[in-house]
PDB file of N, CA and C in Angstrom:
ATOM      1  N   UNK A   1    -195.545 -12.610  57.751  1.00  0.00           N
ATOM      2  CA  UNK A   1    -194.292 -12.952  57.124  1.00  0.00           C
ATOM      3  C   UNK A   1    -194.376 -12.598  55.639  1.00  0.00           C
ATOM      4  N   UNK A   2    -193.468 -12.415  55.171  1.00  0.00           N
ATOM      5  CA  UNK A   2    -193.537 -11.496  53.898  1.00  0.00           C
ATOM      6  C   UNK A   2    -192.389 -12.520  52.996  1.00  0.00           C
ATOM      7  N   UNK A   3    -193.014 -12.744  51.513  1.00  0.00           N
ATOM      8  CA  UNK A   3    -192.723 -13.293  50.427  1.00  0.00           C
ATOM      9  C   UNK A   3    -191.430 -12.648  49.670  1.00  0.00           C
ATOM     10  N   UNK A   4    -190.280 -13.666  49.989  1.00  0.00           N
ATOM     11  CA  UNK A   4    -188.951 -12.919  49.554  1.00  0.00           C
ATOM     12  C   UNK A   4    -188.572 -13.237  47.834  1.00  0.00           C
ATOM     13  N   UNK A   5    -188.724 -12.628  46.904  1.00  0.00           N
ATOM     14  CA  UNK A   5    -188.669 -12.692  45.691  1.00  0.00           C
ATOM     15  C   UNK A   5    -186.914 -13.175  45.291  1.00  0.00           C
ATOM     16  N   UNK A   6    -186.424 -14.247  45.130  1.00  0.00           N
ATOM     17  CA  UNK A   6    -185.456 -14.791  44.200  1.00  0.00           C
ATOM     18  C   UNK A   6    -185.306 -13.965  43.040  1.00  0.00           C
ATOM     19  N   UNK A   7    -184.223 -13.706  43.008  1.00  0.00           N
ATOM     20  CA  UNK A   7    -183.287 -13.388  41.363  1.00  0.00           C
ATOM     21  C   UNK A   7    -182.431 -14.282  41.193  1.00  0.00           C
ATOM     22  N   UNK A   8    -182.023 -14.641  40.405  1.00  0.00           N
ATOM     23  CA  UNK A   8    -180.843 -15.314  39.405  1.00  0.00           C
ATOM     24  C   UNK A   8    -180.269 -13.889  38.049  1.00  0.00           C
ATOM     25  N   UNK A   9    -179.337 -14.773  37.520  1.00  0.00           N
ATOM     26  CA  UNK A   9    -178.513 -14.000  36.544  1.00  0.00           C
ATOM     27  C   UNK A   9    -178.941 -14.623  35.076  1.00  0.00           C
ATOM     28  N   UNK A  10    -178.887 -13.970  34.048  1.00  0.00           N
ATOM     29  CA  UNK A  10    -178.365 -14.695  32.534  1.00  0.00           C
ATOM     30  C   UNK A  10    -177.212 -13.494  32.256  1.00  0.00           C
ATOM     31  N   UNK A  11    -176.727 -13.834  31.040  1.00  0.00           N
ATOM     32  CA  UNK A  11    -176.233 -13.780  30.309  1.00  0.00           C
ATOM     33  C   UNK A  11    -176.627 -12.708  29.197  1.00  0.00           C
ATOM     34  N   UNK A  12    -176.365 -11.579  28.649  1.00  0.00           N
ATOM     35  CA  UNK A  12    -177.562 -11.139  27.231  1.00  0.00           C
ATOM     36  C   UNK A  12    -176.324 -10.822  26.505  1.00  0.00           C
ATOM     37  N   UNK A  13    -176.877 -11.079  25.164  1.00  0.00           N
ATOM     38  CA  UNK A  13    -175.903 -10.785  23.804  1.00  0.00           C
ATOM     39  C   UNK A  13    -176.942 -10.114  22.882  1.00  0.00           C
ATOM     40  N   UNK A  14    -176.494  -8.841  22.626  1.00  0.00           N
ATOM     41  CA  UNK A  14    -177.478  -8.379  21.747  1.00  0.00           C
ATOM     42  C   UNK A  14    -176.827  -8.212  19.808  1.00  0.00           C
ATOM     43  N   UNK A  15    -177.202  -7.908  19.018  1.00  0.00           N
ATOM     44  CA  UNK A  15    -176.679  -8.004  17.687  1.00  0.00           C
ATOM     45  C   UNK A  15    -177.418  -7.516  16.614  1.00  0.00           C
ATOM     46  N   UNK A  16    -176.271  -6.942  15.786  1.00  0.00           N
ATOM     47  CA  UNK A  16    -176.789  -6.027  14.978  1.00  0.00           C
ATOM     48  C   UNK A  16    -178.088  -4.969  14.717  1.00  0.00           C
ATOM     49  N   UNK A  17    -177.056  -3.743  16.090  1.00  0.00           N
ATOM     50  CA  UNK A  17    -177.978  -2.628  15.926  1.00  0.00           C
ATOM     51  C   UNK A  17    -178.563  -2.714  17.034  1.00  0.00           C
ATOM     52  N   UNK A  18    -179.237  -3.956  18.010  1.00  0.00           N
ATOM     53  CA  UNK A  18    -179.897  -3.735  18.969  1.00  0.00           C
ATOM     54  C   UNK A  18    -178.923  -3.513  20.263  1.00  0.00           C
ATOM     55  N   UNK A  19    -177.446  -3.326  20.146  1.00  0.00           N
ATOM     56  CA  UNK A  19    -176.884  -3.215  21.565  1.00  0.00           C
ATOM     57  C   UNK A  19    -177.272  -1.620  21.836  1.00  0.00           C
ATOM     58  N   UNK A  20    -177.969  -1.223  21.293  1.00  0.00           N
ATOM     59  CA  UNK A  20    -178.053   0.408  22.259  1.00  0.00           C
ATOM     60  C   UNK A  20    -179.255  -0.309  22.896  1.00  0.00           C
ATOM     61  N   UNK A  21    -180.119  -0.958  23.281  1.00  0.00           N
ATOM     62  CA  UNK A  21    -180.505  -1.318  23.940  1.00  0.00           C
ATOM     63  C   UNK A  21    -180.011  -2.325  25.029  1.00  0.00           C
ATOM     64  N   UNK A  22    -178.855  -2.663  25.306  1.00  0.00           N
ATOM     65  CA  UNK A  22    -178.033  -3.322  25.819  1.00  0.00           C
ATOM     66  C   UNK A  22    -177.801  -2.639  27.795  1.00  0.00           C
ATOM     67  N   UNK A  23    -177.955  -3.565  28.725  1.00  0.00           N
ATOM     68  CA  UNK A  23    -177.821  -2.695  29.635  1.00  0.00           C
ATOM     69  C   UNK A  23    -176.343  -2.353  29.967  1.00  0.00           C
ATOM     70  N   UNK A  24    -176.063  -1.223  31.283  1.00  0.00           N
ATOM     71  CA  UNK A  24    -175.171  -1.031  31.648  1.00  0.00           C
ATOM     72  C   UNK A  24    -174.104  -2.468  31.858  1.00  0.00           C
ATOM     73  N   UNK A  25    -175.090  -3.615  33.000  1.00  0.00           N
ATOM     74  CA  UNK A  25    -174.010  -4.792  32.783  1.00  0.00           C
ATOM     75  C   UNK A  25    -174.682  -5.920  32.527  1.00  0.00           C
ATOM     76  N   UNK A  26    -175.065  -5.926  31.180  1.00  0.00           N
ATOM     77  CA  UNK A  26    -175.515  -7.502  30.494  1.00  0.00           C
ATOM     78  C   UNK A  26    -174.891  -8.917  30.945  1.00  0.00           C
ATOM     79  N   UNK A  27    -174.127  -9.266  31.437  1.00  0.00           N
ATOM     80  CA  UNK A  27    -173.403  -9.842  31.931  1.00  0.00           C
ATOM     81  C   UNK A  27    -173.013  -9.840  33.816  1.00  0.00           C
ATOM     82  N   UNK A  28    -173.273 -10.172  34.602  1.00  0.00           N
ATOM     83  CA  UNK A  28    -174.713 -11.312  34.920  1.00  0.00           C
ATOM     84  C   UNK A  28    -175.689 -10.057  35.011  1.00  0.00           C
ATOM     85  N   UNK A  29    -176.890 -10.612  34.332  1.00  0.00           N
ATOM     86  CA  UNK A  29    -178.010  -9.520  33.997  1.00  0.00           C
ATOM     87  C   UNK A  29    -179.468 -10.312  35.200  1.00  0.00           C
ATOM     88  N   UNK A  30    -179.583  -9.461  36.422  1.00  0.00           N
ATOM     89  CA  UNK A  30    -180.663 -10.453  37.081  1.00  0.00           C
ATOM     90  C   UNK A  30    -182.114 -10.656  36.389  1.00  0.00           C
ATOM     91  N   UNK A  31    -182.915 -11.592  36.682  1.00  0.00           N
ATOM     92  CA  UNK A  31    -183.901 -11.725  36.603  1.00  0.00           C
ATOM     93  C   UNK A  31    -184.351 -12.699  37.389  1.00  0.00           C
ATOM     94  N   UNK A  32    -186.140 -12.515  37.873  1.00  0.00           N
ATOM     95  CA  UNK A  32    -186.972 -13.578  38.592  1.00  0.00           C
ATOM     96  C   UNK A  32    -186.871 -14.856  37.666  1.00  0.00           C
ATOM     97  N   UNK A  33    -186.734 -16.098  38.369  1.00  0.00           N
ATOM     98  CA  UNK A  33    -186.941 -17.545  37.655  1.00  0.00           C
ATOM     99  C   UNK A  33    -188.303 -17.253  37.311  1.00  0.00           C
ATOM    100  N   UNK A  34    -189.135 -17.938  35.846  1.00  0.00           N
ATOM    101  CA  UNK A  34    -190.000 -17.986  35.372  1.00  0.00           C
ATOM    102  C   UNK A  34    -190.198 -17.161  34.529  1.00  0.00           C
ATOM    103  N   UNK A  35    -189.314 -15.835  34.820  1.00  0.00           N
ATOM    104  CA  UNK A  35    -189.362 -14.828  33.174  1.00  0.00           C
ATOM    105  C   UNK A  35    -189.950 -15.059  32.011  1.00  0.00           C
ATOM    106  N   UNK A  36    -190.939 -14.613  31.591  1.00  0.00           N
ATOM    107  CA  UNK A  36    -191.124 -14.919  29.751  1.00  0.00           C
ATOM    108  C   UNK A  36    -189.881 -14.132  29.174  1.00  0.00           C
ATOM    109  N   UNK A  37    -189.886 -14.587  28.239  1.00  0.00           N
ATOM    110  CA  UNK A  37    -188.986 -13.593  27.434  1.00  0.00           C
ATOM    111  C   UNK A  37    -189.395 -12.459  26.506  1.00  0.00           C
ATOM    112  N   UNK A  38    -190.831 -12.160  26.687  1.00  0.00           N
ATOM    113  CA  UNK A  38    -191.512 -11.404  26.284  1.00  0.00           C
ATOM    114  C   UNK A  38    -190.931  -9.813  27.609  1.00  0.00           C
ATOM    115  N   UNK A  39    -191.103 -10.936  28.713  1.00  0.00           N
ATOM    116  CA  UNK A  39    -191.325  -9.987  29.556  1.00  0.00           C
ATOM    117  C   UNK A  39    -189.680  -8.612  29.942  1.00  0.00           C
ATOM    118  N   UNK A  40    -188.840  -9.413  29.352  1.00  0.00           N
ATOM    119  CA  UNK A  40    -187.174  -9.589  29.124  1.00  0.00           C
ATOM    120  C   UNK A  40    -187.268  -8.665  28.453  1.00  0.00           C
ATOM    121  N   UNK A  41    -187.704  -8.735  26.740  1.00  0.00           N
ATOM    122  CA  UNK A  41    -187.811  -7.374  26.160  1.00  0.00           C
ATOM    123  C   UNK A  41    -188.047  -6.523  26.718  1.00  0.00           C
ATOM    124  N   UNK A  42    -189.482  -6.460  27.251  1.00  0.00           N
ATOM    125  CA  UNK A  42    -189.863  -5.536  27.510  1.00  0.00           C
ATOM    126  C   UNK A  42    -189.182  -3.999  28.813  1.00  0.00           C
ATOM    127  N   UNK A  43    -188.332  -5.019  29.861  1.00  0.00           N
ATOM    128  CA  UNK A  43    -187.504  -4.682  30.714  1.00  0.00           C
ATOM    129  C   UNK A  43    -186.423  -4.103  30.071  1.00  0.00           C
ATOM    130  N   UNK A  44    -185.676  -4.549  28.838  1.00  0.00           N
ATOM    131  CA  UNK A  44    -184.482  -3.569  27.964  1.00  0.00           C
ATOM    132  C   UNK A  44    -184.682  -3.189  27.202  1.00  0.00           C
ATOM    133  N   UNK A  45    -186.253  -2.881  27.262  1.00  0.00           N
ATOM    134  CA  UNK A  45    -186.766  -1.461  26.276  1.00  0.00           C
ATOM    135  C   UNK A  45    -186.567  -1.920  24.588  1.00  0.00           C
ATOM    136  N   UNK A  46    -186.966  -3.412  24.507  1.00  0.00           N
ATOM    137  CA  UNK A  46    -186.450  -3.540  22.618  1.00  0.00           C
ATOM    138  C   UNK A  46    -188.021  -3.991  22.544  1.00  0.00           C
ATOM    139  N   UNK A  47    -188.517  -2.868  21.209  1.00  0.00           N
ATOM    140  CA  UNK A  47    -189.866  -3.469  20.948  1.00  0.00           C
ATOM    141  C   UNK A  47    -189.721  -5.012  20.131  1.00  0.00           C
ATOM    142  N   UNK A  48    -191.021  -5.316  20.427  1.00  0.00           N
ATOM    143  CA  UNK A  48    -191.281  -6.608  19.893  1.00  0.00           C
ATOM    144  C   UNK A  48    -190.883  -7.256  18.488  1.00  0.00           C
ATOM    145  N   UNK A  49    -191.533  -5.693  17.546  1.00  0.00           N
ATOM    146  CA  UNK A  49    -191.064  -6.276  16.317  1.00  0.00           C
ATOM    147  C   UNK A  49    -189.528  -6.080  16.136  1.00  0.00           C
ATOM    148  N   UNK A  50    -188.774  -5.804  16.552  1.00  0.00           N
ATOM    149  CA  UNK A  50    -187.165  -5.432  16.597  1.00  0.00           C
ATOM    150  C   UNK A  50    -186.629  -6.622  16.943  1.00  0.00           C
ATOM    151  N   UNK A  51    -187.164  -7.653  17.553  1.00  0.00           N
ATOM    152  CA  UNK A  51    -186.266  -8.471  18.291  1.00  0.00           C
ATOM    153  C   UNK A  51    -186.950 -10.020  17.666  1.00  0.00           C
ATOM    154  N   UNK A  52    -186.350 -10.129  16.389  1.00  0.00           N
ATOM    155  CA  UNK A  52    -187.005 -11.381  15.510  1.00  0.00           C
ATOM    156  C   UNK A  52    -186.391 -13.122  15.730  1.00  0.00           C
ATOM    157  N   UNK A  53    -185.100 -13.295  15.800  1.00  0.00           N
ATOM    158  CA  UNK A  53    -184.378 -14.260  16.391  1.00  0.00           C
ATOM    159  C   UNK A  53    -184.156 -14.070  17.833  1.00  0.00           C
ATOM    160  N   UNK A  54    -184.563 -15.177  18.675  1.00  0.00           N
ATOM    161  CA  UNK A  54    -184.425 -15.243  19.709  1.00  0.00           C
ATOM    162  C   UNK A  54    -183.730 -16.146  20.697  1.00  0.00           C
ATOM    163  N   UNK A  55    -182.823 -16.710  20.957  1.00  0.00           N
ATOM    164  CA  UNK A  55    -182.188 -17.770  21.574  1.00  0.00           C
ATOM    165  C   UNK A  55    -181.777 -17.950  22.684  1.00  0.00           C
ATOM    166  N   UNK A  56    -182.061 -19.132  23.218  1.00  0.00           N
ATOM    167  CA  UNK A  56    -181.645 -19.311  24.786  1.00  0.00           C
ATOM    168  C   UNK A  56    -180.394 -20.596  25.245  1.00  0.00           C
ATOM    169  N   UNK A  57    -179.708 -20.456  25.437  1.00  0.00           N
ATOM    170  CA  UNK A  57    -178.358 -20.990  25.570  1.00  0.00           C
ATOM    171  C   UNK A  57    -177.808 -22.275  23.744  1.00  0.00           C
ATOM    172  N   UNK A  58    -178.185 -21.027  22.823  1.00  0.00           N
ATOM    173  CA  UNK A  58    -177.771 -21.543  21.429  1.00  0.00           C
ATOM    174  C   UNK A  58    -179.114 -22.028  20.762  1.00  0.00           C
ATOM    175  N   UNK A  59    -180.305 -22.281  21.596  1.00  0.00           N
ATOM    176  CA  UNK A  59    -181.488 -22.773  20.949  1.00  0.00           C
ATOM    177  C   UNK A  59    -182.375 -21.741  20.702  1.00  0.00           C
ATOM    178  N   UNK A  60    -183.172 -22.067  19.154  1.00  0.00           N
ATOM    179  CA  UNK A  60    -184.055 -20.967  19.266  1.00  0.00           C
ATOM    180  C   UNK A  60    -185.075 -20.913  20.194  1.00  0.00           C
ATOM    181  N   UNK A  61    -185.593 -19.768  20.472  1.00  0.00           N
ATOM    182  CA  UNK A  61    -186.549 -19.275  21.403  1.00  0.00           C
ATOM    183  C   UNK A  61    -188.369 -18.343  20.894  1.00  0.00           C
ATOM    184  N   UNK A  62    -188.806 -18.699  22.052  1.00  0.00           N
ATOM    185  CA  UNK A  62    -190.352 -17.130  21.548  1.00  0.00           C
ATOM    186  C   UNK A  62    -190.294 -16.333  22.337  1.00  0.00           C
ATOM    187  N   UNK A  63    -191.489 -15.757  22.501  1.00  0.00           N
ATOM    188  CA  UNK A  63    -191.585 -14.588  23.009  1.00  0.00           C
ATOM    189  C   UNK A  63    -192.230 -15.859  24.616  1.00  0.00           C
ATOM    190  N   UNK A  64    -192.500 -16.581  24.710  1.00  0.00           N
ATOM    191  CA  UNK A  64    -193.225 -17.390  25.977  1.00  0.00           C
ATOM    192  C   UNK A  64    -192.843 -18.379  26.343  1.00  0.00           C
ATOM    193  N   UNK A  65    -191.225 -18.300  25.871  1.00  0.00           N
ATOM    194  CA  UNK A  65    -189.842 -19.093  26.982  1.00  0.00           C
ATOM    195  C   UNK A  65    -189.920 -18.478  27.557  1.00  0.00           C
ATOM    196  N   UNK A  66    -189.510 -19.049  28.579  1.00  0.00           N
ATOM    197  CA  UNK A  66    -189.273 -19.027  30.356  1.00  0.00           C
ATOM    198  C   UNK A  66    -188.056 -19.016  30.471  1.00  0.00           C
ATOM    199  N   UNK A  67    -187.474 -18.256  31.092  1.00  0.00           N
ATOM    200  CA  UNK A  67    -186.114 -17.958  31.760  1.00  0.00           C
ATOM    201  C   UNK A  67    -186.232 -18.401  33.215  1.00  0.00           C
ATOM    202  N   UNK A  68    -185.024 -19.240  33.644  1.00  0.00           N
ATOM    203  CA  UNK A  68    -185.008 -19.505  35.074  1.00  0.00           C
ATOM    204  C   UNK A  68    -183.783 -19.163  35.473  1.00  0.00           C
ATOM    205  N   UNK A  69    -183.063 -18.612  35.128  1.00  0.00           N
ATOM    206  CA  UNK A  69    -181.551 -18.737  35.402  1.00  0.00           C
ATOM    207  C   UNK A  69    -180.117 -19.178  34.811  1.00  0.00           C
ATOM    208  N   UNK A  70    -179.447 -18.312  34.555  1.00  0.00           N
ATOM    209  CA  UNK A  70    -177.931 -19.375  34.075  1.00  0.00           C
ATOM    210  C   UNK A  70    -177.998 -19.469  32.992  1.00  0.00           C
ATOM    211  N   UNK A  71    -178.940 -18.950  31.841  1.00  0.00           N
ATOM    212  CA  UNK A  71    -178.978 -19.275  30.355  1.00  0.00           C
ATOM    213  C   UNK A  71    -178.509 -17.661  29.956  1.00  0.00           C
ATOM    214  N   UNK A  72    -177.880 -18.402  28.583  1.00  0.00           N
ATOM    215  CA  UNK A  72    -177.268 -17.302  27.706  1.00  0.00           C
ATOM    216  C   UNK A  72    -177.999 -16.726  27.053  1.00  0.00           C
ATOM    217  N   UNK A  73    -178.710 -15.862  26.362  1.00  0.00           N
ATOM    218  CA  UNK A  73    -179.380 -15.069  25.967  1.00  0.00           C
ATOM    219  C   UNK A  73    -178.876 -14.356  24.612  1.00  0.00           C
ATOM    220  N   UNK A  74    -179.320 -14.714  23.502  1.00  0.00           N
ATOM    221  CA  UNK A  74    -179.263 -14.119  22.195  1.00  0.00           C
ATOM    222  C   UNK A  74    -180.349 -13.015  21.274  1.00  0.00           C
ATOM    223  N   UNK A  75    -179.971 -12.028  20.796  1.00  0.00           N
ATOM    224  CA  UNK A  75    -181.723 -11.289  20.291  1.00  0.00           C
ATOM    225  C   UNK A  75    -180.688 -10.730  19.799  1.00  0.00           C
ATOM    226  N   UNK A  76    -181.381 -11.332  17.930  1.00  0.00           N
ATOM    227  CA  UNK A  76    -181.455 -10.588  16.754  1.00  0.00           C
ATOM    228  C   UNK A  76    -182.244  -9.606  16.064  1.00  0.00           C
ATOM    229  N   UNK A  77    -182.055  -8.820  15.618  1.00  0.00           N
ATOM    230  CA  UNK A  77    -183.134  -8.055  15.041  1.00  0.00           C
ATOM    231  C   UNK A  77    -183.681  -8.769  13.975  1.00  0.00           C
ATOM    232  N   UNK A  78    -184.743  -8.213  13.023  1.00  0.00           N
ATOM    233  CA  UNK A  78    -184.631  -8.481  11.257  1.00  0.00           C
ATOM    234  C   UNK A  78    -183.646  -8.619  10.374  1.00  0.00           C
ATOM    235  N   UNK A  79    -183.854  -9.837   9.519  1.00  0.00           N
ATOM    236  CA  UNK A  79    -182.377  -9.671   8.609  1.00  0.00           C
ATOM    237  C   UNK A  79    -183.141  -8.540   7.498  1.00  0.00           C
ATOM    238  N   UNK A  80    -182.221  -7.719   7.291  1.00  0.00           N
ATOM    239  CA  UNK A  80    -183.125  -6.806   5.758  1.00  0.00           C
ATOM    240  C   UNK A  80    -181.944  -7.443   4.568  1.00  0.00           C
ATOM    241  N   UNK A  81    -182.413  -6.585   3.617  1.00  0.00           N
ATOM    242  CA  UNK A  81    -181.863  -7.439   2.230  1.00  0.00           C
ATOM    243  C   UNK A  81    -182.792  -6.874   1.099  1.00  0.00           C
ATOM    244  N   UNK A  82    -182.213  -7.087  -0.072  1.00  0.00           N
ATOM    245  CA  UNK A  82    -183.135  -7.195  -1.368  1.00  0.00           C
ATOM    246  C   UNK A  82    -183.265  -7.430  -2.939  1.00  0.00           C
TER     247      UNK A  82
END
């Protein structure tokens, strides 16, 4: 008998500059429950240092939140300035 892998959906909002990394439909975007959000980047192709604010349904986030489903999804880049 063979192990049937669950998906669920979030939500992704990307901002300033990072929506070219944005998929075709961010909106419901699947993923396995237990996701890091490391692992999230890495799946829409935004390197690490690019993606500095991180939030999960309005709260900040790391790179080793867990995604399970149903949460909204925020990723900021760097603020620059000077």
């Amino acid at each position: 008998m063979t192990k049937i892998e669950s998906t669920t959906t979030i939500q992704i909002r990307l901002f300033a500059g990072l929506d070219k990394y944005a998929p075709a439909l961010p909106d419901p975007y699947p993923v396995k429950p237990g996701t890091f959000f490391a692992l999230l980047l890495k799946q829409l192709g935004i390197p690490e240092d690019k993606a500095r604010l991180l939030f999960i349904n309005g709260k900040k986030a790391s790179l080793q939140s867990i995604l399970n489903g149903n949460e909204r999804i925020g990723i900021f880049p760097p603020a620059g300035g000077g």
